[in-house]
Protein backbone atom coordinates (compact mmCIF):
# COMPACT_ATOMS: atom_id res chain seq x y z
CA UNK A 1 -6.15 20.57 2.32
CA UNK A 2 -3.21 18.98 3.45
CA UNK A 3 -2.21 19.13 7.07
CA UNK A 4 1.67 18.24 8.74
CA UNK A 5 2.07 16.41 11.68
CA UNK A 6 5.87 15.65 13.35
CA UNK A 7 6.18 11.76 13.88
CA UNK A 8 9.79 10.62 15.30
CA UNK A 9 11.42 13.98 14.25
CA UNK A 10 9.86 14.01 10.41
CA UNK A 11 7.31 16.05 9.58
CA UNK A 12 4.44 13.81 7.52
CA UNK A 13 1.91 14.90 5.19
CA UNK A 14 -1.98 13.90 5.99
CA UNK A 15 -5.42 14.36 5.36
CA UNK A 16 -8.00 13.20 8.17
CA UNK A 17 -11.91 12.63 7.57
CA UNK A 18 -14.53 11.86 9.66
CA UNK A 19 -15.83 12.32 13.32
CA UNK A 20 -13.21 12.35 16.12
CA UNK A 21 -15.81 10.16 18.01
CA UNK A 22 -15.48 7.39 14.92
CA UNK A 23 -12.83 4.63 15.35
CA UNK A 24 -9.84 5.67 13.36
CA UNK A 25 -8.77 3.77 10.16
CA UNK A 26 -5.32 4.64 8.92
CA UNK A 27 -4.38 3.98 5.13
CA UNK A 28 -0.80 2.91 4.03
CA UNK A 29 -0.41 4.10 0.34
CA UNK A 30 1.22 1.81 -2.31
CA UNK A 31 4.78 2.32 -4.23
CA UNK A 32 8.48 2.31 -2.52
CA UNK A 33 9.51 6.10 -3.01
CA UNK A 34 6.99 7.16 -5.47
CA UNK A 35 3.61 6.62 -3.93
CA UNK A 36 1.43 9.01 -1.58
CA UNK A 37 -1.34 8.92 0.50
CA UNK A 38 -3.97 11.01 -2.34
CA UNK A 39 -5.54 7.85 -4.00
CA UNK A 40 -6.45 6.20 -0.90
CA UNK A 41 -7.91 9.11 0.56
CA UNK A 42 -9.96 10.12 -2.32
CA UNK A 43 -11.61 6.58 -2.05
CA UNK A 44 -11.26 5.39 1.53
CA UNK A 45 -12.30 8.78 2.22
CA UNK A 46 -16.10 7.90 0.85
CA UNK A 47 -15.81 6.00 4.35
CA UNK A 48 -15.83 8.87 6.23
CA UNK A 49 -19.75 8.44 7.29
CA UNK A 50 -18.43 5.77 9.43
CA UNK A 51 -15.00 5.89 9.91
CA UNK A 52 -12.37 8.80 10.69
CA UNK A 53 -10.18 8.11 7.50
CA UNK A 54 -6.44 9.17 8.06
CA UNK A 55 -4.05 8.85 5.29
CA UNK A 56 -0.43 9.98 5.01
CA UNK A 57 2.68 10.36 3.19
CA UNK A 58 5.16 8.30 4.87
CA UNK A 59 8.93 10.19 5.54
CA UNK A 60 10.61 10.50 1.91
CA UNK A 61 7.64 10.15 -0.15
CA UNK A 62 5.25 12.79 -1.39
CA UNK A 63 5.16 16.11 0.33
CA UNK A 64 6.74 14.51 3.76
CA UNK A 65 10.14 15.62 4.87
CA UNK A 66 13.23 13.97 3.75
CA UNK A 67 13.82 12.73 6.91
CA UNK A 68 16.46 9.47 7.53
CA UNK A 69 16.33 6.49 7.71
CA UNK A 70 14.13 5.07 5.19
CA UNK A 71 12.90 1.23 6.45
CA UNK A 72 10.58 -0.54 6.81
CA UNK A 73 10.53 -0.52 10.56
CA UNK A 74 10.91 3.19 10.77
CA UNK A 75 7.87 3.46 8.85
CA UNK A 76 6.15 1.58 10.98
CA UNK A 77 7.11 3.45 14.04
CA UNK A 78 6.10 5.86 12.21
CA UNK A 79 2.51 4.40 12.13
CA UNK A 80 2.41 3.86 15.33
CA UNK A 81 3.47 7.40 16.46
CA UNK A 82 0.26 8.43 14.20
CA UNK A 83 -2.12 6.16 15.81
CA UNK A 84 -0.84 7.95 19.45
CA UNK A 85 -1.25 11.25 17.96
CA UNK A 86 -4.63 10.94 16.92
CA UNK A 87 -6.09 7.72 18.91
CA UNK A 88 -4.61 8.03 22.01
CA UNK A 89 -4.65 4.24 23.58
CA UNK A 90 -7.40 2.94 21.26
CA UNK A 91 -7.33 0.53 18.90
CA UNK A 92 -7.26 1.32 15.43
CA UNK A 93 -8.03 -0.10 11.72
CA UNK A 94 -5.26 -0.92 9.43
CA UNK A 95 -5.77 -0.51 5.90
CA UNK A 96 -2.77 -1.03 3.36
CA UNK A 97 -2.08 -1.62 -0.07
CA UNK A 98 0.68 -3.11 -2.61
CA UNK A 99 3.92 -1.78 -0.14
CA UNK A 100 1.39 -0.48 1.96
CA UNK A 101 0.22 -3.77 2.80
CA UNK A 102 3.45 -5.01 3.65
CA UNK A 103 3.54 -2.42 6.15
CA UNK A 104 0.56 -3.15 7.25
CA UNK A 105 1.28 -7.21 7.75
CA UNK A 106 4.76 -5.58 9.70
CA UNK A 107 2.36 -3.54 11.73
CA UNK A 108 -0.08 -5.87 12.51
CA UNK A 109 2.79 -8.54 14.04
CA UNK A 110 4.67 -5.60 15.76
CA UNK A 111 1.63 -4.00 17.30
CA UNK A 112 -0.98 -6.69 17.10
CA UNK A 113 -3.10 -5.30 20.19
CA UNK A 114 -3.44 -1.80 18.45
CA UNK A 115 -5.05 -3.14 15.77
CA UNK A 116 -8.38 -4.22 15.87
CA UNK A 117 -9.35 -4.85 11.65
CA UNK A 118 -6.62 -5.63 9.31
CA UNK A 119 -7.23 -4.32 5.77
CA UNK A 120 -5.07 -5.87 3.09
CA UNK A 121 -5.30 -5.05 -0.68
CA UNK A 122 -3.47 -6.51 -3.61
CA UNK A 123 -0.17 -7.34 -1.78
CA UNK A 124 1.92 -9.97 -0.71
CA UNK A 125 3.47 -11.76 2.59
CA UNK A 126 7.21 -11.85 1.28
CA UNK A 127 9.12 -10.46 -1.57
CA UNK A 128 8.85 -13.65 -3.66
CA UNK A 129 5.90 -12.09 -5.39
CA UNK A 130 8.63 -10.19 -7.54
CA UNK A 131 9.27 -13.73 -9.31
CA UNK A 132 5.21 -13.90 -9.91
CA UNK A 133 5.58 -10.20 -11.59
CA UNK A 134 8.23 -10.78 -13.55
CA UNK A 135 5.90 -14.19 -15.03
CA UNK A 136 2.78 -12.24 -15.45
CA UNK A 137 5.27 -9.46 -17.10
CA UNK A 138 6.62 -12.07 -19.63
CA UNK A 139 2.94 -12.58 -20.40
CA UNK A 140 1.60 -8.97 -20.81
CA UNK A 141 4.59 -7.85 -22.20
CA UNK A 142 2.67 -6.61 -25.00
CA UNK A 143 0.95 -4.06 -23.13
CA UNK A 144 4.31 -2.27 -22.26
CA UNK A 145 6.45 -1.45 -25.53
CA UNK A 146 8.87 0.60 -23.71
CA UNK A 147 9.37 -1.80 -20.64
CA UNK A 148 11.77 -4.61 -20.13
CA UNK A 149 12.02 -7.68 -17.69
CA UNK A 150 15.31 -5.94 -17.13
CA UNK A 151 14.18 -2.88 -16.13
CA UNK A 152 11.38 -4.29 -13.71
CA UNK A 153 14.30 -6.93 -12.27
CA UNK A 154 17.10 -4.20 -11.93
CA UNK A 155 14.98 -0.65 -11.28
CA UNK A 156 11.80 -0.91 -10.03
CA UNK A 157 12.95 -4.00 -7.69
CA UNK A 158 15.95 -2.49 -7.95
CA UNK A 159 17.99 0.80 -7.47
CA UNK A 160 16.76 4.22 -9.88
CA UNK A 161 20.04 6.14 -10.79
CA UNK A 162 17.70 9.55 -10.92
CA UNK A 163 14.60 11.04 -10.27
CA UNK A 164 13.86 11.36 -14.15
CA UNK A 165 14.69 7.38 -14.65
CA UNK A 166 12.44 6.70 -11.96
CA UNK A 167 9.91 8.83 -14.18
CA UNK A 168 10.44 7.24 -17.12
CA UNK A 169 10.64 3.92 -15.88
CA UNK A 170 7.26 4.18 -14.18
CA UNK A 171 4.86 5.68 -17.14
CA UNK A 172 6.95 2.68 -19.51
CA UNK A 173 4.74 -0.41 -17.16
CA UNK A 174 1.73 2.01 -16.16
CA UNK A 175 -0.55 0.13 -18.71
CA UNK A 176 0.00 -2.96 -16.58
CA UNK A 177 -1.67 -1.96 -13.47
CA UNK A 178 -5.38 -0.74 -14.69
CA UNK A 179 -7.65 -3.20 -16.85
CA UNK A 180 -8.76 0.09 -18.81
CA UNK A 181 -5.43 1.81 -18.84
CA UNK A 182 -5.95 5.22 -20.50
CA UNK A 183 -2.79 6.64 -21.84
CA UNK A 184 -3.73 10.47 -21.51
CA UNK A 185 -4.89 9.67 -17.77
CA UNK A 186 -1.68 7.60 -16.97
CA UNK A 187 0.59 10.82 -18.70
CA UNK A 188 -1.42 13.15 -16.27
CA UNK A 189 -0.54 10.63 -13.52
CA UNK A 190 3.23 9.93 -14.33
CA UNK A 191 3.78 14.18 -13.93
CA UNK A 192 1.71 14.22 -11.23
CA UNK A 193 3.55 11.69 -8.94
CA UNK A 194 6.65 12.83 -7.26
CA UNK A 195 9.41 10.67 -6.97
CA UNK A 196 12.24 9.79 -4.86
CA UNK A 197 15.12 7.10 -6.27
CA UNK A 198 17.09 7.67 -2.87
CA UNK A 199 14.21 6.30 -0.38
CA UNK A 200 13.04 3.67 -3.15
CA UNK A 201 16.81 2.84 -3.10
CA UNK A 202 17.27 2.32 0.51
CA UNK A 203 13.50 0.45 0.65
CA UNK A 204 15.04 -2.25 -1.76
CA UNK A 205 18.35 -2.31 -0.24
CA UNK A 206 19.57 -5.68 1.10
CA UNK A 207 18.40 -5.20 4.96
CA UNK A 208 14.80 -4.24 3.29
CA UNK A 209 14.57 -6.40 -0.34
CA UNK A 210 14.47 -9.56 1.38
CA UNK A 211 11.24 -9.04 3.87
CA UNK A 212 9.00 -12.55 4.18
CA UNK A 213 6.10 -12.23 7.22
CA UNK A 214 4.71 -15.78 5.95
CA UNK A 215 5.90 -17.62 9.08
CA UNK A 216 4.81 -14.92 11.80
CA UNK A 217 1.08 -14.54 10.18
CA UNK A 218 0.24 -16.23 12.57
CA UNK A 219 0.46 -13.71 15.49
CA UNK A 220 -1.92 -11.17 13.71
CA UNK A 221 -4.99 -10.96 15.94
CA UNK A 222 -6.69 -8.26 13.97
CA UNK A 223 -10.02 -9.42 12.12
CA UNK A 224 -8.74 -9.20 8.57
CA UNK A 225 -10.02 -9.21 5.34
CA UNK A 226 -7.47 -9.48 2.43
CA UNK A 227 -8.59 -7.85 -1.03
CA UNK A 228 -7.17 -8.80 -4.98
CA UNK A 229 -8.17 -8.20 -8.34
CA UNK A 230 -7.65 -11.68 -10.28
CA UNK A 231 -5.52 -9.64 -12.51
CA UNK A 232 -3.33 -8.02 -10.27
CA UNK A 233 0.19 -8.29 -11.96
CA UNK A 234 2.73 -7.21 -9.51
CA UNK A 235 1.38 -9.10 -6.54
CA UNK A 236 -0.47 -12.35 -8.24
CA UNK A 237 -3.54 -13.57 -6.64
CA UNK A 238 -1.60 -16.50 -5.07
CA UNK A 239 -0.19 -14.23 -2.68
CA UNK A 240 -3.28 -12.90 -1.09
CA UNK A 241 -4.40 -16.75 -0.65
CA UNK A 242 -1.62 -17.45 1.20
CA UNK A 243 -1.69 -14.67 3.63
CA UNK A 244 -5.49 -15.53 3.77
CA UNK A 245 -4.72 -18.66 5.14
CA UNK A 246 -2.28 -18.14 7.47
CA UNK A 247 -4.15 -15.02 9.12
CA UNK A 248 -6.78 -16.84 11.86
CA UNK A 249 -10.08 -16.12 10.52
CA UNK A 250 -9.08 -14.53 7.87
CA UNK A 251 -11.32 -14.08 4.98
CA UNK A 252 -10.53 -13.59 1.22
CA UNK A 253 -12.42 -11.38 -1.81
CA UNK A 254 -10.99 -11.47 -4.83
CA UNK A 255 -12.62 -9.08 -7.72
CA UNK A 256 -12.97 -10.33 -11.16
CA UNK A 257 -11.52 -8.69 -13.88
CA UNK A 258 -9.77 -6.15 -12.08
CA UNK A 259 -6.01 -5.35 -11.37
CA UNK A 260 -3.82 -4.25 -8.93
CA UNK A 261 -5.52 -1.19 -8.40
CA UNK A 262 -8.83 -3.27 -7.48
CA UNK A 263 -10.00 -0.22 -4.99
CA UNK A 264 -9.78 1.96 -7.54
CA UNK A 265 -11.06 0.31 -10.22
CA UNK A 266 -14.16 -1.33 -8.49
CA UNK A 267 -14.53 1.51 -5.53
CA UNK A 268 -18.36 0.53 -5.11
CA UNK A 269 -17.50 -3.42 -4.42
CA UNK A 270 -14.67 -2.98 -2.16
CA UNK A 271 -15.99 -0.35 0.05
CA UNK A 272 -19.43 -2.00 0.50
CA UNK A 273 -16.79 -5.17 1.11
CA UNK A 274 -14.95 -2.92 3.88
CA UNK A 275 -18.20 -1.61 5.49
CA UNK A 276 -19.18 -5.26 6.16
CA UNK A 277 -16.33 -6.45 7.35
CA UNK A 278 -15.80 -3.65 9.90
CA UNK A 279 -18.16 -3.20 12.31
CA UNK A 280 -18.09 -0.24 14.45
CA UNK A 281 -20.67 -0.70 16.59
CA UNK A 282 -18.90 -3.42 18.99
């Protein structure tokens, strides 16, 4: 069941698992204006033994208010307003995917002592990954009849002109992000996601587009562990090597053979890869 919590006068969307005694590992769900925090907390949630597993809908996405402005740093004084609320002056664990992981990098640079493990999965330090997508599009471009270069250069990292376009335009390059795409599954999915073109809009505007942490890596102290499927098309392997080796001690597993969705598509390696790297009993 879905709780609401008000964070910087919006009112977010969350589910929370685990003991209140466990350290608290917050999940930053993937897609600009279409994604929400359900995925990750069906899987993360499998944590819960060990961890107290919070994930959210951040403001303008999913059943969150439509609550102004929509950037990246008000998202992540968003974050931070959550970790208050619910871990009072501890430490917690960052885990983010795809934009999620951007957050998470912006989080982790901003607020490096409230973070004590960085979790990164399938994302990238900068938004030069687009170029990388658009490659790996002109090779898979089989796989997506209905898509375009055009459409993944001007709408997705782009602006949406509706709701419905933002629809369409997201079940046309579905079959690119699972290995074992199935079209009935990603139909369910497309109705099932809601979507926003005005906060996707304003998350690719100028001031936001042009984000690139690869110089300040360097500040995160947070153990991290950076996670990629040597498929993933949208944010190419490459990218989670480089943020590997400019986090200090950071360390690197890539899954074979999966995609961008790697935590979804190989739950049982990357939790057991989680579990390892976190260890709750310092």
């Amino acid at each position: 069941m879905v709780d609401f919590v008000e964070v910087n006068n919006a009112r977010l969307a969350y589910r929370i698992a685990g003991s209140e005694n466990a350290p608290l590992m917050i999940t930053l769900h993937g897609g600009r204006g279409f994604g929400d925090h359900r995925s990750d907390f069906r899987i993360y949630s499998q944590l819960s033994d060990q961890l107290r597993v919070l994930s959210f809908d951040y403001r303008g996405h999913g059943q969150s208010s439509h609550t102004k402005p929509y950037t990246f740093e008000q998202i992540v004084d968003d974050i931070e307003g959550l970790r208050k609320h619910f871990a009072g002056d501890k430490q917690v664990i960052i885990c983010g995917g795809s934009f999620g992981g951007f957050l998470a990098q912006h989080y982790a640079i901003k607020y490096a002592a409230h973070v004590s493990y960085l979790i990164l999965r399938g994302t990238a330090p900068s938004h030069h990954h687009e170029e990388g997508a658009i490659k790996t599009l002109e090779e898979r471009i089989h796989r997506v009849p209905s898509f375009s270069a055009h459409m993944l250069r001007s709408k997705v990292f782009g602006a949406f002109e509706s709701d419905i376009e933002f629809q369409l335009v997201y079940f046309a390059m579905l079959p690119l992000y699972d290995e074992n795409q199935d079209p009935d599954t990603g139909l369910r999915k497309a109705l099932d996601t809601v979507y926003n073109a005005e906060s996707h809009n304003d998350l690719y505007s100028e001031e936001e587009k042009y984000f690139d942490y690869t110089d300040r890596l360097s500040e995160i102290t947070a153990k991290t562990l950076v996670i990629v499927g040597d498929r993933d098309w949208i944010c190419p392997p490459d990218n989670s090597k480089l943020i590997a080796s400019r986090i200090p001690r950071a360390e690197l597993f890539t899954v074979e053979g999966a995609n961008h969705g790697v935590h979804a598509e190989r739950p049982e390696l990357v939790l057991a890869r989680i579990r390892k790297h976190v260890d709750t009993n310092i």
